[in-house]
Each structure stands twice: as structure tokens, then as C-alpha cells.
PDB file of N, CA and C in Angstrom:
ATOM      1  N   UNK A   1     213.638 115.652  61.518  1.00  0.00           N
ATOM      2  CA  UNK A   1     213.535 116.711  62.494  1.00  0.00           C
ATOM      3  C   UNK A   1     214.571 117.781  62.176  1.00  0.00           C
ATOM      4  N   UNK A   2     214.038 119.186  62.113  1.00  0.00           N
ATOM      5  CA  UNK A   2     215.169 119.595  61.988  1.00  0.00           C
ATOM      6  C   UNK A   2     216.069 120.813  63.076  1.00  0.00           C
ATOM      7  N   UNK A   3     215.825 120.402  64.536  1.00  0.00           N
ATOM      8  CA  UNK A   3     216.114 120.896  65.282  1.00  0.00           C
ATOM      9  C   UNK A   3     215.703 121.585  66.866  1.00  0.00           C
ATOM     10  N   UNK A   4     214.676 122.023  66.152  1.00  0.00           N
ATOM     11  CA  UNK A   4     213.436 123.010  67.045  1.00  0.00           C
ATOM     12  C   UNK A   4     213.224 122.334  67.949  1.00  0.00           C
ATOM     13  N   UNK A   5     212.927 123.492  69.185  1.00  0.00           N
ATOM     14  CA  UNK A   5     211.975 122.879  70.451  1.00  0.00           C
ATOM     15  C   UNK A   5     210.649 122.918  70.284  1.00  0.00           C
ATOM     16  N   UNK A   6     209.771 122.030  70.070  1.00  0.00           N
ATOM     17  CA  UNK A   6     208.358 122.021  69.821  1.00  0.00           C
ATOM     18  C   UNK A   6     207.505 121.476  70.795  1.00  0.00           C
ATOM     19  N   UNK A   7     206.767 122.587  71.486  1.00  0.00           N
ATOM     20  CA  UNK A   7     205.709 121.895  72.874  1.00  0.00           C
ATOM     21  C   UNK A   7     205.030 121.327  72.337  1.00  0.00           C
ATOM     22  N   UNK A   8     204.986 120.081  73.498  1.00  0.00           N
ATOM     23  CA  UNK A   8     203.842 118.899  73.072  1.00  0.00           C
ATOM     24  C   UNK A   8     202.897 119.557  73.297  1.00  0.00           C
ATOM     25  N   UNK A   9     201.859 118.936  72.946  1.00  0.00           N
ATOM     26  CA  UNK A   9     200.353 119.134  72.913  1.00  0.00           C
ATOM     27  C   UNK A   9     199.444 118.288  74.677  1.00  0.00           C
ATOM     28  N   UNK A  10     199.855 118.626  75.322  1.00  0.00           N
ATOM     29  CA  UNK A  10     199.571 118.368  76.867  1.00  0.00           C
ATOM     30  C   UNK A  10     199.461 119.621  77.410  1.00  0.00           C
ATOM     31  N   UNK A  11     199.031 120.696  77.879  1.00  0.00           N
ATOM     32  CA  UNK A  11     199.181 121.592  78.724  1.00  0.00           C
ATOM     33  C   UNK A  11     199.610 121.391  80.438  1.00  0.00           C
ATOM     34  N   UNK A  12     199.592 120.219  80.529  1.00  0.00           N
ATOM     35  CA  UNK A  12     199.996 119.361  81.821  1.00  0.00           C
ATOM     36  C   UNK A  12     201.885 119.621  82.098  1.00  0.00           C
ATOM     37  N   UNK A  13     201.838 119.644  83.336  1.00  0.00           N
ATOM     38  CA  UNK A  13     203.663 119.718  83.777  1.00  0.00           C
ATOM     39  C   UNK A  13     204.238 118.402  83.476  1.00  0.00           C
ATOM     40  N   UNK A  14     204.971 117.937  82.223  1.00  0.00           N
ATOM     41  CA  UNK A  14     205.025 117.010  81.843  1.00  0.00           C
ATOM     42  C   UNK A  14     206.965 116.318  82.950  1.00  0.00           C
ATOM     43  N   UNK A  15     206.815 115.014  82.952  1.00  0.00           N
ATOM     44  CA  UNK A  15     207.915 114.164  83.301  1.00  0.00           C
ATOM     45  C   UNK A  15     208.878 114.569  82.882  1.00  0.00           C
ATOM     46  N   UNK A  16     210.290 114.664  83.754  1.00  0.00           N
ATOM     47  CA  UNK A  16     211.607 115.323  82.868  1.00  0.00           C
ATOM     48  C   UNK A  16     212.530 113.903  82.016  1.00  0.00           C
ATOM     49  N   UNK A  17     211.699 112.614  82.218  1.00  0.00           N
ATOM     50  CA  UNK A  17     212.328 111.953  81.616  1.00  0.00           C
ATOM     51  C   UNK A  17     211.658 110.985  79.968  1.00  0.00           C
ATOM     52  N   UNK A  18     211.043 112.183  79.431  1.00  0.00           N
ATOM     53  CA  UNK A  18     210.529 111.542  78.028  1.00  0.00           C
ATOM     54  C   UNK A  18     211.002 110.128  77.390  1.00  0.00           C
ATOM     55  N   UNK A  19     210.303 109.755  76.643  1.00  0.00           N
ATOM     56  CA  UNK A  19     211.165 109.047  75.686  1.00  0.00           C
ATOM     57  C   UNK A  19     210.685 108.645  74.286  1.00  0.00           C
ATOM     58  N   UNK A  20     211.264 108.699  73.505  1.00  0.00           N
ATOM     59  CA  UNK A  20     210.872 108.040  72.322  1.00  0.00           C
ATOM     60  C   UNK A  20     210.317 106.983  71.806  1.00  0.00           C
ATOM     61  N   UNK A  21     208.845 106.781  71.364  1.00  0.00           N
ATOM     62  CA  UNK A  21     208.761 105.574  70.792  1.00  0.00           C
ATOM     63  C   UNK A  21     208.809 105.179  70.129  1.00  0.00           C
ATOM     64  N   UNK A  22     209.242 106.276  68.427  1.00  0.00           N
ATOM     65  CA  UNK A  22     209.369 105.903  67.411  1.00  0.00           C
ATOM     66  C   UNK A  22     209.698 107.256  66.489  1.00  0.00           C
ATOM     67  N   UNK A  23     209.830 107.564  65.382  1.00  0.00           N
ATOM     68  CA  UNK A  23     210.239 108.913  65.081  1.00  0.00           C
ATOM     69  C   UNK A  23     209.837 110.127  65.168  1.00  0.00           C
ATOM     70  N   UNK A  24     208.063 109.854  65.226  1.00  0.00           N
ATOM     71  CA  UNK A  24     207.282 110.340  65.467  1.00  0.00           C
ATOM     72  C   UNK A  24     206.217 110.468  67.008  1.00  0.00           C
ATOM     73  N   UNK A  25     206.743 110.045  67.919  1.00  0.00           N
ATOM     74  CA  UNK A  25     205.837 109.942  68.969  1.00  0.00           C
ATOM     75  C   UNK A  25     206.653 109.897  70.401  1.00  0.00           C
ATOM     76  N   UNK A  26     206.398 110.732  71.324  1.00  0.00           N
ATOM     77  CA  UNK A  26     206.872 110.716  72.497  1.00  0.00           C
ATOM     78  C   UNK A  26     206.183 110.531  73.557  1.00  0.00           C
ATOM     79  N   UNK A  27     207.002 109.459  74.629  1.00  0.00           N
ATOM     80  CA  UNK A  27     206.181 108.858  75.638  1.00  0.00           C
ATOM     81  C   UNK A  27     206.774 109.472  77.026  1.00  0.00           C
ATOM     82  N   UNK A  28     205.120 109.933  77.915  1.00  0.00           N
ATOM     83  CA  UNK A  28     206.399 110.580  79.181  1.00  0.00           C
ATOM     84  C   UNK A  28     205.370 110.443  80.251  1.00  0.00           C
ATOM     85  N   UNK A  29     205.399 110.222  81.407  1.00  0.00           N
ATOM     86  CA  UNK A  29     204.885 110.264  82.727  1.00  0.00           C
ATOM     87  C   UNK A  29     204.051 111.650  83.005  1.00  0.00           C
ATOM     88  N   UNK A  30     203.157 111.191  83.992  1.00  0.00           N
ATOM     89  CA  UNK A  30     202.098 112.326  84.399  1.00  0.00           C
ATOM     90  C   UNK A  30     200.951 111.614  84.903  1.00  0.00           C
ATOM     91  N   UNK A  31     200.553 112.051  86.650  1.00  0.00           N
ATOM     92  CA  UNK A  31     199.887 111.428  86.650  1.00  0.00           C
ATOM     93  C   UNK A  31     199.629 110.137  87.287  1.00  0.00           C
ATOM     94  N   UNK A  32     200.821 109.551  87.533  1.00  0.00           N
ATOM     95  CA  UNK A  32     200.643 107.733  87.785  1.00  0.00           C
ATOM     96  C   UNK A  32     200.456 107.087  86.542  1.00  0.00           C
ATOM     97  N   UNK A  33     200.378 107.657  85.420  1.00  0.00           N
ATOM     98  CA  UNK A  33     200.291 106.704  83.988  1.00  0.00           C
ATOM     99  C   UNK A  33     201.109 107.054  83.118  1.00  0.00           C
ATOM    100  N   UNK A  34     201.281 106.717  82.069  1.00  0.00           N
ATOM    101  CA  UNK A  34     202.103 107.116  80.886  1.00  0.00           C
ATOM    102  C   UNK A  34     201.081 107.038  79.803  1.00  0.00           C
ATOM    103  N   UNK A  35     201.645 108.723  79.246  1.00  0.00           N
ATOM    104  CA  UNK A  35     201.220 108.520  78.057  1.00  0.00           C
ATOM    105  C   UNK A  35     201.790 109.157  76.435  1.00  0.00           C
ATOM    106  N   UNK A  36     201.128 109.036  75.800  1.00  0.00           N
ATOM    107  CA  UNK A  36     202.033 109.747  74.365  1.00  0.00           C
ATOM    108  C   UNK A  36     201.489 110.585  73.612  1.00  0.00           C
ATOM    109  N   UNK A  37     202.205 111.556  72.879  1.00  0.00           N
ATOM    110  CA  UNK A  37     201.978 112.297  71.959  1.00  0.00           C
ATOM    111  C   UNK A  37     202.233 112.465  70.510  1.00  0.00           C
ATOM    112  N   UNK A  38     202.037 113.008  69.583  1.00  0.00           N
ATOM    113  CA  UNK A  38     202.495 113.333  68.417  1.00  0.00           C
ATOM    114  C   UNK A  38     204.167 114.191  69.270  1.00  0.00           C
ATOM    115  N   UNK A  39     205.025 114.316  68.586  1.00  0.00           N
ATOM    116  CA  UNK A  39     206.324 115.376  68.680  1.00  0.00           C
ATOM    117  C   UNK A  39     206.446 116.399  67.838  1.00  0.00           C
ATOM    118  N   UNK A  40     205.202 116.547  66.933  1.00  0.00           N
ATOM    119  CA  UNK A  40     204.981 118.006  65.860  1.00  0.00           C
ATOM    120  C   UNK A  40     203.656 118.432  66.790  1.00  0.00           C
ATOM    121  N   UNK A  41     204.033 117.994  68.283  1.00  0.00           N
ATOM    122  CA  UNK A  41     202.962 119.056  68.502  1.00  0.00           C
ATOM    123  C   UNK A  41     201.216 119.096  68.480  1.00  0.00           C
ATOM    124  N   UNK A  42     200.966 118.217  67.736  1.00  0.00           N
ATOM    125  CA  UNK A  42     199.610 118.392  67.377  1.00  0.00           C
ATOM    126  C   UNK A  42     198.779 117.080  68.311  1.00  0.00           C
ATOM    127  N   UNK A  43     197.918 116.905  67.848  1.00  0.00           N
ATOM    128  CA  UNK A  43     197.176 115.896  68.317  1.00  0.00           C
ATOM    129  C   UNK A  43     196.699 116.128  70.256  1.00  0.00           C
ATOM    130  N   UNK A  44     196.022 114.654  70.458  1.00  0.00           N
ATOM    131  CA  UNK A  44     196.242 114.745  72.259  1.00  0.00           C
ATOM    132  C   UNK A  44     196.709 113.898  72.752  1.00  0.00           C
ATOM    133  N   UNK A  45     196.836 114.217  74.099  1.00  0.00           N
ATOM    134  CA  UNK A  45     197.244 112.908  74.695  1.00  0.00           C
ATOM    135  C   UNK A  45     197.176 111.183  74.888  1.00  0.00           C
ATOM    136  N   UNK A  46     197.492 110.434  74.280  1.00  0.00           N
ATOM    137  CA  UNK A  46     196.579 109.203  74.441  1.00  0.00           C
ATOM    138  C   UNK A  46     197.331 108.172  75.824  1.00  0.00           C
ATOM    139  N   UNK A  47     196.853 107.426  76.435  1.00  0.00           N
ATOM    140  CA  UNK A  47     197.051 106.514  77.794  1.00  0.00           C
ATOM    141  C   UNK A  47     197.326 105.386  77.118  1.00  0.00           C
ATOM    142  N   UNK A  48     198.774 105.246  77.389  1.00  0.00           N
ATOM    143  CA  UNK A  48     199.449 104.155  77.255  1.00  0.00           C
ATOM    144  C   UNK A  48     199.364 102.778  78.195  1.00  0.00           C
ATOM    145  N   UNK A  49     199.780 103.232  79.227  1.00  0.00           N
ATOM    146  CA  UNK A  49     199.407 102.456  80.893  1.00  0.00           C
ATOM    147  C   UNK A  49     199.240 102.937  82.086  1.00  0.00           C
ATOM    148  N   UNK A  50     198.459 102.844  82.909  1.00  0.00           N
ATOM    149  CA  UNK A  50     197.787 103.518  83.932  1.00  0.00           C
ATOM    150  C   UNK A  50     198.905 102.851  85.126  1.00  0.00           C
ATOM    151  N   UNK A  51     199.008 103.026  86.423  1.00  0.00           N
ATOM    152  CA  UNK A  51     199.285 102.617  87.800  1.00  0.00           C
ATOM    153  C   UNK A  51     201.094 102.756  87.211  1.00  0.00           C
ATOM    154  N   UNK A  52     202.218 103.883  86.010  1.00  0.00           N
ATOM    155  CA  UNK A  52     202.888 103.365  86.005  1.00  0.00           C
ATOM    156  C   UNK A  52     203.719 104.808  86.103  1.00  0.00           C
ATOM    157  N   UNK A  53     204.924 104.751  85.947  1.00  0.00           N
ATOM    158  CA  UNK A  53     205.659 106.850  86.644  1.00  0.00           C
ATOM    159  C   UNK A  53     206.503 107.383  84.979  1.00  0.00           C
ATOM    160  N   UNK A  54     206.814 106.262  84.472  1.00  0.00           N
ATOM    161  CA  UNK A  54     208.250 106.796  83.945  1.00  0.00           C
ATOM    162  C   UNK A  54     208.764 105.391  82.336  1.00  0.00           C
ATOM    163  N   UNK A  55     208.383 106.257  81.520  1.00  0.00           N
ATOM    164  CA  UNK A  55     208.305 105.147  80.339  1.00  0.00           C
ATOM    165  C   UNK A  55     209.944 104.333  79.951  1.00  0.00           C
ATOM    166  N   UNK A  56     209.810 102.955  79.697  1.00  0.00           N
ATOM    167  CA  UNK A  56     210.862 102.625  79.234  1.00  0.00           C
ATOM    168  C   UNK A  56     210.821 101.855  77.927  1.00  0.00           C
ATOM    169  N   UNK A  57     211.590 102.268  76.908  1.00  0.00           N
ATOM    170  CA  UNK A  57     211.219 101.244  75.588  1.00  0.00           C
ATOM    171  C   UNK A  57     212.375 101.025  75.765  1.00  0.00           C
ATOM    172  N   UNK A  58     212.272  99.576  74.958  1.00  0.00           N
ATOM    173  CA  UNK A  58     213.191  98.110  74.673  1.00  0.00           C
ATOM    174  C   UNK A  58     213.169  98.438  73.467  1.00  0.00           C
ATOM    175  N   UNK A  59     214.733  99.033  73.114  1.00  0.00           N
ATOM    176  CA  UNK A  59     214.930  98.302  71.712  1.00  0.00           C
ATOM    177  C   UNK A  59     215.950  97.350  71.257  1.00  0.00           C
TER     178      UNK A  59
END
């Protein structure tokens, strides 16, 4: 990464508490579910888990 603010690809008012799931992919609330994106921006949204507010990964 080399710095930049890059809007996800959601046009939705996204969760102020994102999170990372891996170097490439960010997970964030909306909705009552969580879900994820590419972090270059591209791609769409995909549904991680439904009935849930606010993502947490275990590492």
C-alpha cells in the first residue's frame, strides 16, 4: 500500500469501525450484516454474516 485514501466500492454510508481481513480486503458493518470488499477499490460488496453490526477478526 502506498498510502492513499481509496473509496471502497459500496456507495452505501459505510461503519466507522472497518477492519482488516487480510492485505487485501476490508470488512465493515452496514445494514445489520457485515460485509467485505476489495481495498483497491474495485469489485462489490460480498455478505459475510447477516443478523451481525461490527466485524471482529482473531488473529
Amino acid at each position: 500500500m502506498d498510502g492513499r485514501d481509496v473509496p471502497l466500492a459500496d456507495p452505501a454510508h459505510l461503519d466507522d469501525q472497518p477492519q482488516w481481513l487480510d492485505d487485501r480486503t476490508v470488512a465493515y458493518g452496514r445494514d445489520k450484516a457485515i460485509y467485505a470488499v476489495p481495498a483497491d477499490g474495485t469489485g462489490a460488496p460480498a455478505l459475510v454474516r447477516q443478523a451481525a453490526s461490527s466485524p471482529a477478526v482473531v488473529r
